[in-house]
PDB file of N, CA and C in Angstrom:
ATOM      1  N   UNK A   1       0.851  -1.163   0.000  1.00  0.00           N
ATOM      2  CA  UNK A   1       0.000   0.000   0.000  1.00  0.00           C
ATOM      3  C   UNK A   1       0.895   1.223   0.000  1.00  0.00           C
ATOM      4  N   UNK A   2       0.483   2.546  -0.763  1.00  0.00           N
ATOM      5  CA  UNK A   2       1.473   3.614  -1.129  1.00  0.00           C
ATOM      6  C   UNK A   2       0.176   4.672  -0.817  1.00  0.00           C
ATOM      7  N   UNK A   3       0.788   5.576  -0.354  1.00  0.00           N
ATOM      8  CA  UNK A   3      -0.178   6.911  -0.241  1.00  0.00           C
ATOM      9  C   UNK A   3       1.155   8.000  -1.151  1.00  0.00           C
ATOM     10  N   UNK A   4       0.242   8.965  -1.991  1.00  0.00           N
ATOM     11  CA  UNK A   4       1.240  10.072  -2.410  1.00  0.00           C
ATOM     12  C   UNK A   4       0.322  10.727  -1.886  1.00  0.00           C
ATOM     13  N   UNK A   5       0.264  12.349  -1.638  1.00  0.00           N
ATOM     14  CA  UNK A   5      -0.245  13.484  -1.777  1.00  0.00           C
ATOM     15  C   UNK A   5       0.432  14.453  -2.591  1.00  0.00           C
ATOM     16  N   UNK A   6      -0.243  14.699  -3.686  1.00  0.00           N
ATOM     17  CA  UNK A   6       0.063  15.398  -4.610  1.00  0.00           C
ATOM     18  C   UNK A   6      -0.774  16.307  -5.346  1.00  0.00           C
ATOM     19  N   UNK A   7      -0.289  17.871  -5.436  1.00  0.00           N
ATOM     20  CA  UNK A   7      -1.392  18.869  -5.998  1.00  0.00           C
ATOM     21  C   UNK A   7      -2.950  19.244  -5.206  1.00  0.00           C
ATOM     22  N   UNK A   8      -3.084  19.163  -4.154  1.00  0.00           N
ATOM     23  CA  UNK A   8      -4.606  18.948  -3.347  1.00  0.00           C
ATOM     24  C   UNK A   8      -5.474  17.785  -2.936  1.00  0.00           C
ATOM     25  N   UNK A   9      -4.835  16.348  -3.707  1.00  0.00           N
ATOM     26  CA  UNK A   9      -4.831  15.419  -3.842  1.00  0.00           C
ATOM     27  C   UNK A   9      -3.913  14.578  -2.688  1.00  0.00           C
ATOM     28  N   UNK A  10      -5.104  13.210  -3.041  1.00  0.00           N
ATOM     29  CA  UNK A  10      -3.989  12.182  -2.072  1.00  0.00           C
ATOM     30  C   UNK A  10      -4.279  11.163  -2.990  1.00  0.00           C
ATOM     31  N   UNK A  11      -3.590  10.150  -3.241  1.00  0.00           N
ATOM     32  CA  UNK A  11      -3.488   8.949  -3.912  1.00  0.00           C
ATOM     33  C   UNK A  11      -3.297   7.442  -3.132  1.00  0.00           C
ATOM     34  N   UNK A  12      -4.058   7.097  -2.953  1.00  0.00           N
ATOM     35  CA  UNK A  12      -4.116   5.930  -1.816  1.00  0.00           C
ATOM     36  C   UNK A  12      -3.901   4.043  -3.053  1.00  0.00           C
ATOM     37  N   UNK A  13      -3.106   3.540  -2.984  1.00  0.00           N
ATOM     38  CA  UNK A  13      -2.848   2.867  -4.061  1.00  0.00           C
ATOM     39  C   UNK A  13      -2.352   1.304  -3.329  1.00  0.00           C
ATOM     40  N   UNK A  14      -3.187   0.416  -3.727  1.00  0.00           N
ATOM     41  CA  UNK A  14      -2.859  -0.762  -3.294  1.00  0.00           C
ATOM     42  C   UNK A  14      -2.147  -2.034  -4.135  1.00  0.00           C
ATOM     43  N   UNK A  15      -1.155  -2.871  -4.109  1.00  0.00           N
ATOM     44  CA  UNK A  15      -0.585  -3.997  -5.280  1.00  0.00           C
ATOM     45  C   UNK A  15      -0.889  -5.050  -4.446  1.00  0.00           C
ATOM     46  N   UNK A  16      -1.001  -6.079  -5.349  1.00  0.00           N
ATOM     47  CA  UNK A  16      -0.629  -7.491  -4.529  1.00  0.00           C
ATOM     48  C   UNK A  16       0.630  -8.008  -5.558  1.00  0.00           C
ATOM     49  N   UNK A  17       0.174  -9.389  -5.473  1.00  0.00           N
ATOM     50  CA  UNK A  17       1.510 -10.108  -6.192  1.00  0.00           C
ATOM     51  C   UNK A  17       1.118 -11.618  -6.905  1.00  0.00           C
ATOM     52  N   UNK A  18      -0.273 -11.312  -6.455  1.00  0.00           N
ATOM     53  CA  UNK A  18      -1.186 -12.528  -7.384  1.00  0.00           C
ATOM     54  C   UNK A  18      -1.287 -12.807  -8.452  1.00  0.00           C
ATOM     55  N   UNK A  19      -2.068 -13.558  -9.028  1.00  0.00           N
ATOM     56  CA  UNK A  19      -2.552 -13.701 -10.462  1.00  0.00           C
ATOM     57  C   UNK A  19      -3.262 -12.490 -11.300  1.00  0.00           C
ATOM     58  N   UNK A  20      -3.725 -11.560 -10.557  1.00  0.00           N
ATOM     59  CA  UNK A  20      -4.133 -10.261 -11.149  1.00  0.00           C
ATOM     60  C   UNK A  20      -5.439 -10.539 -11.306  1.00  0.00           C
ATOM     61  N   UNK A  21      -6.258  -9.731 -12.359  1.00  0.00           N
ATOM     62  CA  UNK A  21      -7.531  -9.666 -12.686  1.00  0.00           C
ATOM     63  C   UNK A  21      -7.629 -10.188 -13.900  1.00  0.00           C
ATOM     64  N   UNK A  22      -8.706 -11.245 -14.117  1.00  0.00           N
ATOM     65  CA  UNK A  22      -8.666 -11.414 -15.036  1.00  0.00           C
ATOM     66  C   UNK A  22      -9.300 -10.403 -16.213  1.00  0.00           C
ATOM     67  N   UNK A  23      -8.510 -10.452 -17.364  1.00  0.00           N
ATOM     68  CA  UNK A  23      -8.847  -9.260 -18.049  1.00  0.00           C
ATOM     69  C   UNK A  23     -10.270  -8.862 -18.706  1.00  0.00           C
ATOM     70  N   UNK A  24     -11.120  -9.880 -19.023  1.00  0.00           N
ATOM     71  CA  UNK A  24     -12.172  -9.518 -18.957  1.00  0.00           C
ATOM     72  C   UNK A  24     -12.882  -8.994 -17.989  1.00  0.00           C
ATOM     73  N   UNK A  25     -12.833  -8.739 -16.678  1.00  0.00           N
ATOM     74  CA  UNK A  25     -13.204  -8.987 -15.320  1.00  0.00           C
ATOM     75  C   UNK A  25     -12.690  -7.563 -15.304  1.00  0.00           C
ATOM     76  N   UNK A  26     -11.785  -6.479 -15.499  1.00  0.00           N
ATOM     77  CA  UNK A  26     -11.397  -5.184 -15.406  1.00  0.00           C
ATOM     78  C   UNK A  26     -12.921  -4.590 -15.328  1.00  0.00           C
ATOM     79  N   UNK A  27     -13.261  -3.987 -16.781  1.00  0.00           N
ATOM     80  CA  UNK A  27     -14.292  -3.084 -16.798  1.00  0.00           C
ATOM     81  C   UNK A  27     -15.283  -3.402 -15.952  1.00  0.00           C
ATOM     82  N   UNK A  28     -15.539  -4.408 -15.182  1.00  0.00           N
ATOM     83  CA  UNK A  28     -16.939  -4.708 -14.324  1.00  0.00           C
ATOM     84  C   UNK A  28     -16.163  -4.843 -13.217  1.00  0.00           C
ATOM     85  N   UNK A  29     -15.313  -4.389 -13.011  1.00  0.00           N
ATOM     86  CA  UNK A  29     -14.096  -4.782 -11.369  1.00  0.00           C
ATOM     87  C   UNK A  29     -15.549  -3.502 -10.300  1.00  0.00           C
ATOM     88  N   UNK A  30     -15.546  -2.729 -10.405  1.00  0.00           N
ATOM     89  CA  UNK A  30     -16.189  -2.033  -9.596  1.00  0.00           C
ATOM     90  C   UNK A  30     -17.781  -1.969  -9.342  1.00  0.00           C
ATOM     91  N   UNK A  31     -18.618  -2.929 -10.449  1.00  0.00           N
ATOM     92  CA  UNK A  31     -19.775  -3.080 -10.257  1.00  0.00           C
ATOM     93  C   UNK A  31     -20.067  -3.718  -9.124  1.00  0.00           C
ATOM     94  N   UNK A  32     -21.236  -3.148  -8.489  1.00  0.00           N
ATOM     95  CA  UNK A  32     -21.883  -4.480  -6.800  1.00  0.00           C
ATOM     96  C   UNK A  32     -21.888  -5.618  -7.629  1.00  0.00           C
ATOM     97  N   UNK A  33     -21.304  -6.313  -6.466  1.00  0.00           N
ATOM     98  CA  UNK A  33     -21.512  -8.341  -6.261  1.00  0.00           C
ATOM     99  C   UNK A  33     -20.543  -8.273  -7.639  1.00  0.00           C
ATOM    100  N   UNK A  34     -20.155  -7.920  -8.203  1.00  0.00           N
ATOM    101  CA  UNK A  34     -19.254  -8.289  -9.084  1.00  0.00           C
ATOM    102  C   UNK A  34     -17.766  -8.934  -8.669  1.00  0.00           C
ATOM    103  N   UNK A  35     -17.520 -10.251  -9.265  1.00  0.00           N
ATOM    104  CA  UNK A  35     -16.491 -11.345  -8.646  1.00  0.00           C
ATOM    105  C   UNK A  35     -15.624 -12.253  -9.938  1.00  0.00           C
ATOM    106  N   UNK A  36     -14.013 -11.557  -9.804  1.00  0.00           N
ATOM    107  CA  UNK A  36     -13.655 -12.524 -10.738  1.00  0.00           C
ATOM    108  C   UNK A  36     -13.928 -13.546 -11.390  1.00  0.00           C
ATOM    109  N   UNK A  37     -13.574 -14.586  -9.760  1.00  0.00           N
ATOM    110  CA  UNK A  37     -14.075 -16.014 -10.226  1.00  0.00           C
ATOM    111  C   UNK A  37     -14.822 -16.858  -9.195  1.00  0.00           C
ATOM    112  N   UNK A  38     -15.833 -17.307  -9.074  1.00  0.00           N
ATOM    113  CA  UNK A  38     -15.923 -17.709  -7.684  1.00  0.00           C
ATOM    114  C   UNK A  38     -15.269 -18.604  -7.102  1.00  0.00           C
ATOM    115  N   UNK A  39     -14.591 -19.685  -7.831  1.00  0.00           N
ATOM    116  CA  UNK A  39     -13.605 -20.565  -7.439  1.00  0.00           C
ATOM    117  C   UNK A  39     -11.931 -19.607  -6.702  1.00  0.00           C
ATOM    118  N   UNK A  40     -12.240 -18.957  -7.209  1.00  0.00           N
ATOM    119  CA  UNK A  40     -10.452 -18.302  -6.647  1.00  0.00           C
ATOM    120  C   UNK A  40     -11.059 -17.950  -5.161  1.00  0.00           C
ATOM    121  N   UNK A  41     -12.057 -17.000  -4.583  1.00  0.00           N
ATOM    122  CA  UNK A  41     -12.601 -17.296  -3.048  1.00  0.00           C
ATOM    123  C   UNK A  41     -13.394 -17.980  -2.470  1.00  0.00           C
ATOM    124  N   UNK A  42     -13.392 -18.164  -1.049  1.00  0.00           N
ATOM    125  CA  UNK A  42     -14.487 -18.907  -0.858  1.00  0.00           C
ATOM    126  C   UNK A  42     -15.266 -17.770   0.017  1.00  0.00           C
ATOM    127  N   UNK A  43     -15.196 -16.578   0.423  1.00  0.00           N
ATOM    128  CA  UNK A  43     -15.659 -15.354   0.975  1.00  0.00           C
ATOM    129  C   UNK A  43     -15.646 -14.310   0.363  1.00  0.00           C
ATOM    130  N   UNK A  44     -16.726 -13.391   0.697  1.00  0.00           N
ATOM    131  CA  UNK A  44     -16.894 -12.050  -0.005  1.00  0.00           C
ATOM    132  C   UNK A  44     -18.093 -12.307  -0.853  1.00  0.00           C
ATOM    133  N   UNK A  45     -18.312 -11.175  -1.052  1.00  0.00           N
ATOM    134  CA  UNK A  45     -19.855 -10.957  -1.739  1.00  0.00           C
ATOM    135  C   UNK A  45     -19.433  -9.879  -2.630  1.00  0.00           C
ATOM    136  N   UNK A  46     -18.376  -9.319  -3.409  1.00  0.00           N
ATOM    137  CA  UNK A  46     -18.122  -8.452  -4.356  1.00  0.00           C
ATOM    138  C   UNK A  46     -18.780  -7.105  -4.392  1.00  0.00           C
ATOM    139  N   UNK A  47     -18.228  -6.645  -2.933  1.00  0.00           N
ATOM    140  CA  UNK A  47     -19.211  -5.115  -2.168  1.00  0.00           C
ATOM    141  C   UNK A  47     -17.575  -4.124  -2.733  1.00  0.00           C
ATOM    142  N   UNK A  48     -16.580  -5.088  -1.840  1.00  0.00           N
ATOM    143  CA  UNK A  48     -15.001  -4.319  -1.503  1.00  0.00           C
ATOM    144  C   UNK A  48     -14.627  -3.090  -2.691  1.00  0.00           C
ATOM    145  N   UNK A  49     -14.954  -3.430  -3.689  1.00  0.00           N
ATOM    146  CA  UNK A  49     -14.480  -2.346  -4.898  1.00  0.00           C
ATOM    147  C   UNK A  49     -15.511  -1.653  -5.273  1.00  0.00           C
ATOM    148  N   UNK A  50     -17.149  -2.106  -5.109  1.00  0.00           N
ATOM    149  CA  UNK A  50     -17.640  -0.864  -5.530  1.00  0.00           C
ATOM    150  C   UNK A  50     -18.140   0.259  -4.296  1.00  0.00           C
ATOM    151  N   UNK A  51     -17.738  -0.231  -2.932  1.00  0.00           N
ATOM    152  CA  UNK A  51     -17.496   0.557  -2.010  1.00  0.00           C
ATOM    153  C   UNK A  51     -16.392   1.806  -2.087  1.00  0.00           C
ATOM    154  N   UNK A  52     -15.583   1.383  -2.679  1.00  0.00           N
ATOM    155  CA  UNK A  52     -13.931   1.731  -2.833  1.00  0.00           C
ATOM    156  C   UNK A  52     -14.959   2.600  -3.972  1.00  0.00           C
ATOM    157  N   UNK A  53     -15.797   2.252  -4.894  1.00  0.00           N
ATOM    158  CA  UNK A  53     -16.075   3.685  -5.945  1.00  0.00           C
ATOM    159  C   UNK A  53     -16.938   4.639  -5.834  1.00  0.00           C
ATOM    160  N   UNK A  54     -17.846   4.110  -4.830  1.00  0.00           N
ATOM    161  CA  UNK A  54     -18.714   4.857  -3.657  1.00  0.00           C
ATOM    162  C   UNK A  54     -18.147   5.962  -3.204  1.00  0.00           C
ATOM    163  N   UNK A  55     -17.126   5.661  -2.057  1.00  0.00           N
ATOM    164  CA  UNK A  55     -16.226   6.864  -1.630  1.00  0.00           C
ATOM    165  C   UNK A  55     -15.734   7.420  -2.362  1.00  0.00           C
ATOM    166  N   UNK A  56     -15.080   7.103  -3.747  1.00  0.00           N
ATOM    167  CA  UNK A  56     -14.403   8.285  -4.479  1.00  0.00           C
ATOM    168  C   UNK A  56     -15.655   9.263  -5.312  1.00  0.00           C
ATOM    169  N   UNK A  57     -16.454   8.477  -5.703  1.00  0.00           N
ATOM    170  CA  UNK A  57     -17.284   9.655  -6.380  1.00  0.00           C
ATOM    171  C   UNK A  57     -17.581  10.314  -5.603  1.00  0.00           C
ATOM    172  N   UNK A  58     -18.430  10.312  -4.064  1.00  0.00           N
ATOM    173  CA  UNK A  58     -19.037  10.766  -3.278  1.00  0.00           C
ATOM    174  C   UNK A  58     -18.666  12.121  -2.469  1.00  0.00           C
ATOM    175  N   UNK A  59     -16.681  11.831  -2.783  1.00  0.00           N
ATOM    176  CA  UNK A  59     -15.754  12.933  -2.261  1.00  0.00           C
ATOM    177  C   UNK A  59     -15.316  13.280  -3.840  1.00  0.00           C
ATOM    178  N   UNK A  60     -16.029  13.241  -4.837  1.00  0.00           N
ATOM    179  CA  UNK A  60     -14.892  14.624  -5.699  1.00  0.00           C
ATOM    180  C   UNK A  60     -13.914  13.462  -6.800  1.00  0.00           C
ATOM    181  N   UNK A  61     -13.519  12.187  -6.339  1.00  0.00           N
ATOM    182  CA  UNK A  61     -12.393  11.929  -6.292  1.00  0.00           C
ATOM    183  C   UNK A  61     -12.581  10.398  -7.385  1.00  0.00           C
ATOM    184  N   UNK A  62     -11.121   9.570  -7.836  1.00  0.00           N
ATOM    185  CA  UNK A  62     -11.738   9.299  -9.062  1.00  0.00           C
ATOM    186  C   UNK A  62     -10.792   7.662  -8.682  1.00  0.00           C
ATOM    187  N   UNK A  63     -11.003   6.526  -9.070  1.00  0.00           N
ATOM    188  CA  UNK A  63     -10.008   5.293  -9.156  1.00  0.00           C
ATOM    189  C   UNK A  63     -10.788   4.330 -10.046  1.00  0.00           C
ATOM    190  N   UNK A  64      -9.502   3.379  -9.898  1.00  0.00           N
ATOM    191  CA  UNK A  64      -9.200   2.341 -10.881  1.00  0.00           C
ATOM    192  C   UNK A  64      -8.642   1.332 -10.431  1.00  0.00           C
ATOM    193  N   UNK A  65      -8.061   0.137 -11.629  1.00  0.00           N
ATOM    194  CA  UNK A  65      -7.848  -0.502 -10.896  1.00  0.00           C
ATOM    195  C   UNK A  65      -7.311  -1.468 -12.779  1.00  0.00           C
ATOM    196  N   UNK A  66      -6.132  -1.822 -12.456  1.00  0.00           N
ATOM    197  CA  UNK A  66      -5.403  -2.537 -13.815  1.00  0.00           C
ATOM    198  C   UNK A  66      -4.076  -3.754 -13.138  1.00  0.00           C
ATOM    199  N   UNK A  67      -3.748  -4.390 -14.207  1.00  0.00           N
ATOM    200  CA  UNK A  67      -2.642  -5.331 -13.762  1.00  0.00           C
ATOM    201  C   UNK A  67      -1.611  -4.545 -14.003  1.00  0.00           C
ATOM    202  N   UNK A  68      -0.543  -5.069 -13.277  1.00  0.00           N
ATOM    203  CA  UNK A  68       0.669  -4.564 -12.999  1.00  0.00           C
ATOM    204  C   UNK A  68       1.253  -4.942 -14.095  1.00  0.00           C
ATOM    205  N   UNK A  69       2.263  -4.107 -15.067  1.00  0.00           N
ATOM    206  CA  UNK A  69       3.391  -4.971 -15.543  1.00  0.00           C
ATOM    207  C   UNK A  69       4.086  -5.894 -15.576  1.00  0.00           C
ATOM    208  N   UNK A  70       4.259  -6.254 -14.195  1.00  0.00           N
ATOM    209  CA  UNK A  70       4.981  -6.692 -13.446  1.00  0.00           C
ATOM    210  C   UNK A  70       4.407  -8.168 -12.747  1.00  0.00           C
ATOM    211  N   UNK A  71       3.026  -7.769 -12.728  1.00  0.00           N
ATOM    212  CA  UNK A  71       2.262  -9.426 -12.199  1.00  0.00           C
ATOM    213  C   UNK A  71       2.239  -8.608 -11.058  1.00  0.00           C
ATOM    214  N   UNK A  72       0.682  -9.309 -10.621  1.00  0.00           N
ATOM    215  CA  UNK A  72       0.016  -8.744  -9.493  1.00  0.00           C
ATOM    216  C   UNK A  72      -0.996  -7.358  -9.774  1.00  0.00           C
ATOM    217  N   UNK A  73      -2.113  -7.125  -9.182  1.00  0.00           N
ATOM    218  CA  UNK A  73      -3.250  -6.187  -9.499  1.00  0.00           C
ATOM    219  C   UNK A  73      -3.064  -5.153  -8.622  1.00  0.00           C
ATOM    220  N   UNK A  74      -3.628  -3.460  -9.545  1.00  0.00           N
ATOM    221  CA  UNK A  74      -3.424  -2.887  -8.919  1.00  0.00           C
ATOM    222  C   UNK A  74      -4.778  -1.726  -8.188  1.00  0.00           C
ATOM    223  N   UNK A  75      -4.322  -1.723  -7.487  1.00  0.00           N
ATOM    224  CA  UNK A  75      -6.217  -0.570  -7.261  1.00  0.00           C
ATOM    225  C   UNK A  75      -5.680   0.827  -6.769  1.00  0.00           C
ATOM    226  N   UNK A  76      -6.317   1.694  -6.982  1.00  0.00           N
ATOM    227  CA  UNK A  76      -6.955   3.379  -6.401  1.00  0.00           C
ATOM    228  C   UNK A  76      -7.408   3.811  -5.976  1.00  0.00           C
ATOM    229  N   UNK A  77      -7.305   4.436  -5.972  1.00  0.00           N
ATOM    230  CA  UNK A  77      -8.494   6.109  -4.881  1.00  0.00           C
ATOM    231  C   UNK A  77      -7.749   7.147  -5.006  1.00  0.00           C
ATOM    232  N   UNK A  78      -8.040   8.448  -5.619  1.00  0.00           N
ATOM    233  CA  UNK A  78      -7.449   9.630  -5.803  1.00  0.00           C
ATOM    234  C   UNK A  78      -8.669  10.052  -4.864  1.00  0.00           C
ATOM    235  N   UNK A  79      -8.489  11.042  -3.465  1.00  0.00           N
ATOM    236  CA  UNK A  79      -9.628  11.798  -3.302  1.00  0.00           C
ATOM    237  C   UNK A  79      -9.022  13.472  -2.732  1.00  0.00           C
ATOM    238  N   UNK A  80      -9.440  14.020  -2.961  1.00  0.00           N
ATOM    239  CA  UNK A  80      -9.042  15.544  -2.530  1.00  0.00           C
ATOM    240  C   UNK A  80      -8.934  15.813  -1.231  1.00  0.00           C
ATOM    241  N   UNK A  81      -7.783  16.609  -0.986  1.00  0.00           N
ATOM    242  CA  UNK A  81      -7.635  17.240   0.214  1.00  0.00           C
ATOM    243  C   UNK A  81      -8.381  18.184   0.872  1.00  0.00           C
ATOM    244  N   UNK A  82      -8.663  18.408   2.002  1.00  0.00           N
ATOM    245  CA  UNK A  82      -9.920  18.754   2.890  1.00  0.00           C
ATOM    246  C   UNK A  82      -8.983  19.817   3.970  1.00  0.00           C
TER     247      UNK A  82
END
């Protein structure tokens, strides 16, 4: 996990080191109940990311969420300083 603050902004940014997202599975990463695969967990109800887009619209503020170069997925939250 990385925080920048930058320009009025804060950037709150999370990696893992997993298998990533699968790539079809990107553009719907933030919809409710929306879930990679159900075999990869056996918990969760696919709330975690569109909560995570909840708070950013709600403050101003904007995220995402793509595979790493590198292997492993990455997520966001840009929200403005207060």
């Amino acid at each position: 996990m990385t925080v920048h603050p930058a320009e009025g902004r804060v950037r709150i940014q999370v990696r893992d080191h997993g298998p990533g997202f699968p790539p079809g599975f990107l553009p719907r990463a933030f919809d409710r109940f929306a879930q990679a695969d159900r075999a990869r967990s056996t918990t969760g109800a696919g709330l975690g990311l569109a909560i995570t887009a909840a708070i950013a619209r709600s403050s101003g503020g904007t995220y995402g969420a793509a595979n790493h170069p590198d292997g492993g997925a990455t997520v966001w939250i840009t929200l403005p300083l207060r």
